[in-house]
C-alpha atoms as a PDB file:
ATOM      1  CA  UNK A   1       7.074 -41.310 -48.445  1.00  0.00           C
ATOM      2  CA  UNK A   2       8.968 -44.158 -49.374  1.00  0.00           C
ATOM      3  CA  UNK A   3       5.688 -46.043 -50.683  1.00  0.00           C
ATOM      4  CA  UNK A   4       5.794 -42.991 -52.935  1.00  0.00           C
ATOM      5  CA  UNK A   5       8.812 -43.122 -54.670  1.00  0.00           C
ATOM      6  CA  UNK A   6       9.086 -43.087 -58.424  1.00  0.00           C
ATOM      7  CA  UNK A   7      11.506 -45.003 -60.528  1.00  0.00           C
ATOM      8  CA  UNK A   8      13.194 -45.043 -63.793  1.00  0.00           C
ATOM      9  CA  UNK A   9      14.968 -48.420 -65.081  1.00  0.00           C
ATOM     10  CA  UNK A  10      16.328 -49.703 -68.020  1.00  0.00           C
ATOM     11  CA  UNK A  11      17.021 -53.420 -68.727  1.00  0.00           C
ATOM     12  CA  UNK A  12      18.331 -55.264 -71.627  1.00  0.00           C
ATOM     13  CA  UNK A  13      18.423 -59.289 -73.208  1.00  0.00           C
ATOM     14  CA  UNK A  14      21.192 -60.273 -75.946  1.00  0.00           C
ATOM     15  CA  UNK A  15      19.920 -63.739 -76.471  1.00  0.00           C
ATOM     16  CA  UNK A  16      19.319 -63.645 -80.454  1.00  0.00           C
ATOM     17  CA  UNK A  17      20.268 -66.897 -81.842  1.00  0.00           C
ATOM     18  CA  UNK A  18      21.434 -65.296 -84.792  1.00  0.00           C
ATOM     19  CA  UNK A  19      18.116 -64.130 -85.652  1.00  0.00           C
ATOM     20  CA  UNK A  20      17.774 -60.795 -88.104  1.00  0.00           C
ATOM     21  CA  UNK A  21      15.477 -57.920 -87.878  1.00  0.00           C
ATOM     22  CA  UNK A  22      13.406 -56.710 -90.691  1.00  0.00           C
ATOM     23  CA  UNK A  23      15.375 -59.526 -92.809  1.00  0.00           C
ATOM     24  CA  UNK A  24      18.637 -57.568 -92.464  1.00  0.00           C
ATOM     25  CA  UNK A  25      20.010 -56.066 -89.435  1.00  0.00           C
ATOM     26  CA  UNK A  26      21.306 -58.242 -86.873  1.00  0.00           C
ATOM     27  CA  UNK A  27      19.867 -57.113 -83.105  1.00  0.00           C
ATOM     28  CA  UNK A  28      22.208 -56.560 -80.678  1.00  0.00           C
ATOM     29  CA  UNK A  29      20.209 -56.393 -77.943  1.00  0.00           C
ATOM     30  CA  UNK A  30      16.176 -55.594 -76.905  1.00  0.00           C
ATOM     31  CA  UNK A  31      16.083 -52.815 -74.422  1.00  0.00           C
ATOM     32  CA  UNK A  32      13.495 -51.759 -72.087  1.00  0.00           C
ATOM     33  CA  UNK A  33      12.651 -48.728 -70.393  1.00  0.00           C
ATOM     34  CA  UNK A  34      10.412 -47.893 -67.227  1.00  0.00           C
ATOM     35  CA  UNK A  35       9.400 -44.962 -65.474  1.00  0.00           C
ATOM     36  CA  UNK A  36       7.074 -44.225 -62.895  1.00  0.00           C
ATOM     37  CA  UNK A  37       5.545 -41.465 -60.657  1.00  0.00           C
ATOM     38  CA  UNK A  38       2.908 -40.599 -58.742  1.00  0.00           C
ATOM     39  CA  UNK A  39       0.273 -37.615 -59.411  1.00  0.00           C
ATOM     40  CA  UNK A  40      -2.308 -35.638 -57.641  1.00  0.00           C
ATOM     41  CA  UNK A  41      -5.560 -36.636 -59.014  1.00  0.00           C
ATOM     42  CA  UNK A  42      -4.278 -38.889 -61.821  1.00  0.00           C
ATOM     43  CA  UNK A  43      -3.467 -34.957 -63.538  1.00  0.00           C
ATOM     44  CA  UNK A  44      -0.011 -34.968 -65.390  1.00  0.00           C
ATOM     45  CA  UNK A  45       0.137 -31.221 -64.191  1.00  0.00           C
ATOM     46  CA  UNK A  46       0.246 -32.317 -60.882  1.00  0.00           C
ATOM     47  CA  UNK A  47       3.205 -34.512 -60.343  1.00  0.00           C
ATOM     48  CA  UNK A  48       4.493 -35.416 -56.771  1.00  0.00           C
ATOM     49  CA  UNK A  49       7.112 -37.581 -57.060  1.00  0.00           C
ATOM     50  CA  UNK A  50       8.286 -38.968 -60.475  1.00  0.00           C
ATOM     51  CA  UNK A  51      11.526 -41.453 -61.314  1.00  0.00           C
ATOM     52  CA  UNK A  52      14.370 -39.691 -62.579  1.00  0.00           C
ATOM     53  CA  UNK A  53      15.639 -40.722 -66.185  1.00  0.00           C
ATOM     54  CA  UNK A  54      18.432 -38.425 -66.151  1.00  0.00           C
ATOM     55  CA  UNK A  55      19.714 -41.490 -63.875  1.00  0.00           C
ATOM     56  CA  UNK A  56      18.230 -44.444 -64.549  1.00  0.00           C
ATOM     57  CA  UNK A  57      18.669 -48.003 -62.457  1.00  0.00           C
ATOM     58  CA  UNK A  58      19.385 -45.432 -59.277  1.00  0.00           C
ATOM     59  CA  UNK A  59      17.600 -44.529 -56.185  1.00  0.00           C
ATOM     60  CA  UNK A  60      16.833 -40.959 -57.556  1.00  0.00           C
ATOM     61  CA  UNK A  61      13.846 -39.678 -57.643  1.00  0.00           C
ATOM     62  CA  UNK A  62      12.342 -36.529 -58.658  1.00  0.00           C
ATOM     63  CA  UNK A  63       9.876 -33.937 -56.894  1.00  0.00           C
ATOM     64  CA  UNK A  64       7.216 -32.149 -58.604  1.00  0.00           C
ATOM     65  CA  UNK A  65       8.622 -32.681 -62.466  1.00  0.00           C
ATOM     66  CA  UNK A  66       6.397 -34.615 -64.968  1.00  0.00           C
ATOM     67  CA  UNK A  67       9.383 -36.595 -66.290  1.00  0.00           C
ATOM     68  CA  UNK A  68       6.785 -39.477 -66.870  1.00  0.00           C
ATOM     69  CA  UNK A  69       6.701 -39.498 -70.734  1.00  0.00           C
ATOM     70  CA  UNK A  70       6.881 -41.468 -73.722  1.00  0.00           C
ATOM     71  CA  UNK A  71       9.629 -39.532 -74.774  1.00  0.00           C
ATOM     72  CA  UNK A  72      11.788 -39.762 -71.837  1.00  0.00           C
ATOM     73  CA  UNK A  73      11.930 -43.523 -72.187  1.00  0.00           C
ATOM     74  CA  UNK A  74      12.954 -42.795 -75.630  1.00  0.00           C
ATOM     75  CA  UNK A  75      15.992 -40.909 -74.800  1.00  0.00           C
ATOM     76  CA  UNK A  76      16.903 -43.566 -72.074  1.00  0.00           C
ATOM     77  CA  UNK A  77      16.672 -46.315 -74.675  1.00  0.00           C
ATOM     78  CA  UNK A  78      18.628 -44.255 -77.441  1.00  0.00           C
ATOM     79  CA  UNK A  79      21.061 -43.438 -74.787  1.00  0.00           C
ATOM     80  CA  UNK A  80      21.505 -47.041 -73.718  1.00  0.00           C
ATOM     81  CA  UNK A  81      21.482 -48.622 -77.597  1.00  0.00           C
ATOM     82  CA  UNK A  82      24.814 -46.019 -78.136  1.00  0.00           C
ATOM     83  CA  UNK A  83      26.480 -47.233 -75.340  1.00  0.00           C
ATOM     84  CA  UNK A  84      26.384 -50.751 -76.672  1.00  0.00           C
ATOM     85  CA  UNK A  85      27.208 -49.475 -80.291  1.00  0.00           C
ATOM     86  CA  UNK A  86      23.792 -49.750 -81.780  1.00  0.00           C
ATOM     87  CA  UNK A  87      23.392 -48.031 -85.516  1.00  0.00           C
ATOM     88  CA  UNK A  88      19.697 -47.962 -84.834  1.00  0.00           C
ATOM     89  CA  UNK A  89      16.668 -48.936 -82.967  1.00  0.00           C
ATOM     90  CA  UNK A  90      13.773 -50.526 -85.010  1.00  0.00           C
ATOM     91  CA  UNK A  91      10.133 -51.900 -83.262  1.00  0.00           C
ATOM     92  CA  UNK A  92       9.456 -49.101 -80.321  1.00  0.00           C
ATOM     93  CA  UNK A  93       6.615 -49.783 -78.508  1.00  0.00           C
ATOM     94  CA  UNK A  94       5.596 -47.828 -75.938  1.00  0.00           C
ATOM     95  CA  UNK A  95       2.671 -47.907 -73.136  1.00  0.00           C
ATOM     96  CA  UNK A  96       1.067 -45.774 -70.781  1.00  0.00           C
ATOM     97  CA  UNK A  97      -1.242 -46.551 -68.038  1.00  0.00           C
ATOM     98  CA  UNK A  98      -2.878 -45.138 -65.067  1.00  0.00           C
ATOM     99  CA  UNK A  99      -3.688 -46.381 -61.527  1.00  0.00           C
ATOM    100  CA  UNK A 100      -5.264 -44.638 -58.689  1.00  0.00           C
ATOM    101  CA  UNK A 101      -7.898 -47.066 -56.899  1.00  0.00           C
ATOM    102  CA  UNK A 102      -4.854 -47.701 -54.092  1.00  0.00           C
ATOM    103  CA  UNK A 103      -5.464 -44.259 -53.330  1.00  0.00           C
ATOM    104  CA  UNK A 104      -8.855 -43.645 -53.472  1.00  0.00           C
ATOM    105  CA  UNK A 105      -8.333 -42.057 -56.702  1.00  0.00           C
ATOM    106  CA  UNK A 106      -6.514 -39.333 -54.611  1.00  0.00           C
ATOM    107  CA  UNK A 107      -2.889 -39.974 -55.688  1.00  0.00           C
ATOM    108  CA  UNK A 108      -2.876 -42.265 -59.205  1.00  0.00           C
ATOM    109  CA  UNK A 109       0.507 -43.848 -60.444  1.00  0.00           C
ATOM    110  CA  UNK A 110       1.361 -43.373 -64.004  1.00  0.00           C
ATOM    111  CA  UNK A 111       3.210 -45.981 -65.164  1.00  0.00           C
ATOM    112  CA  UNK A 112       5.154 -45.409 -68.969  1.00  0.00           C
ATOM    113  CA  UNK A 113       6.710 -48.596 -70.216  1.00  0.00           C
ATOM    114  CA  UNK A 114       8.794 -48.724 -73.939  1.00  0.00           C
ATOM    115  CA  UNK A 115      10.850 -51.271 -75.387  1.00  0.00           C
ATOM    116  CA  UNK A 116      12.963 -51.353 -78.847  1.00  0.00           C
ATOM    117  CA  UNK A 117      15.525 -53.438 -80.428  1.00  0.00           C
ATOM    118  CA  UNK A 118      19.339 -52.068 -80.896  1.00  0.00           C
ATOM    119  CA  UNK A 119      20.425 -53.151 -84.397  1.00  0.00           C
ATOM    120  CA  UNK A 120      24.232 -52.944 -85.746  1.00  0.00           C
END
């Protein structure tokens, strides 16, 4: 069960060098947001065991919930950007992928990755 344990994680870099976004805003920071869970049959219907973004960077996990979405990571960068005092966040980008040859194809991982830039 452990093998099987989904995550959600957010990380962030500061390092700018006085650089400007879109010619204007000054970055404060480039967050990046994870999540991960494992489904039955690579369905999103059927999640097993999913990472928790309500609490991110903690050993939660959640059971049966398809928290694995594009717009989860969203929230957990938004969330993260207002904590350090970000106006906005310019350049999302956001990926999803799909792995289930580990398991046979029996139990596939879905694995949603985003990333944006907190501007003042």
């Amino acid at each position: 069960m452990v093998f099987l344990s989904g995550c959600a994680t957010i990380q962030t870099a500061r390092n700018f060098d006085g650089k400007t976004v879109d010619g204007h805003a000054r970055p404060l920071a480039t967050i990046t947001t994870e999540n991960y869970g494992y489904y039955l049959f690579g369905q999103p219907n059927l999640p097993l065991i999913v990472g928790n973004p309500y609490l991110p960077n903690e050993d939660t996990c959640l059971l049966f919930e398809d928290t694995v979405v594009v717009d989860n990571n969203i929230i957990m960068a938004n969330n993260e950007a207002r904590r350090l005092g970000a106006k906005q966040v310019v350049n999302i980008k956001s990926e999803v992928s799909w792995t289930g040859s580990f398991s046979l194809w029996l139990v596939w991982k879905k694995l949603v990755f985003t990333s944006v830039v907190a501007t003042e």
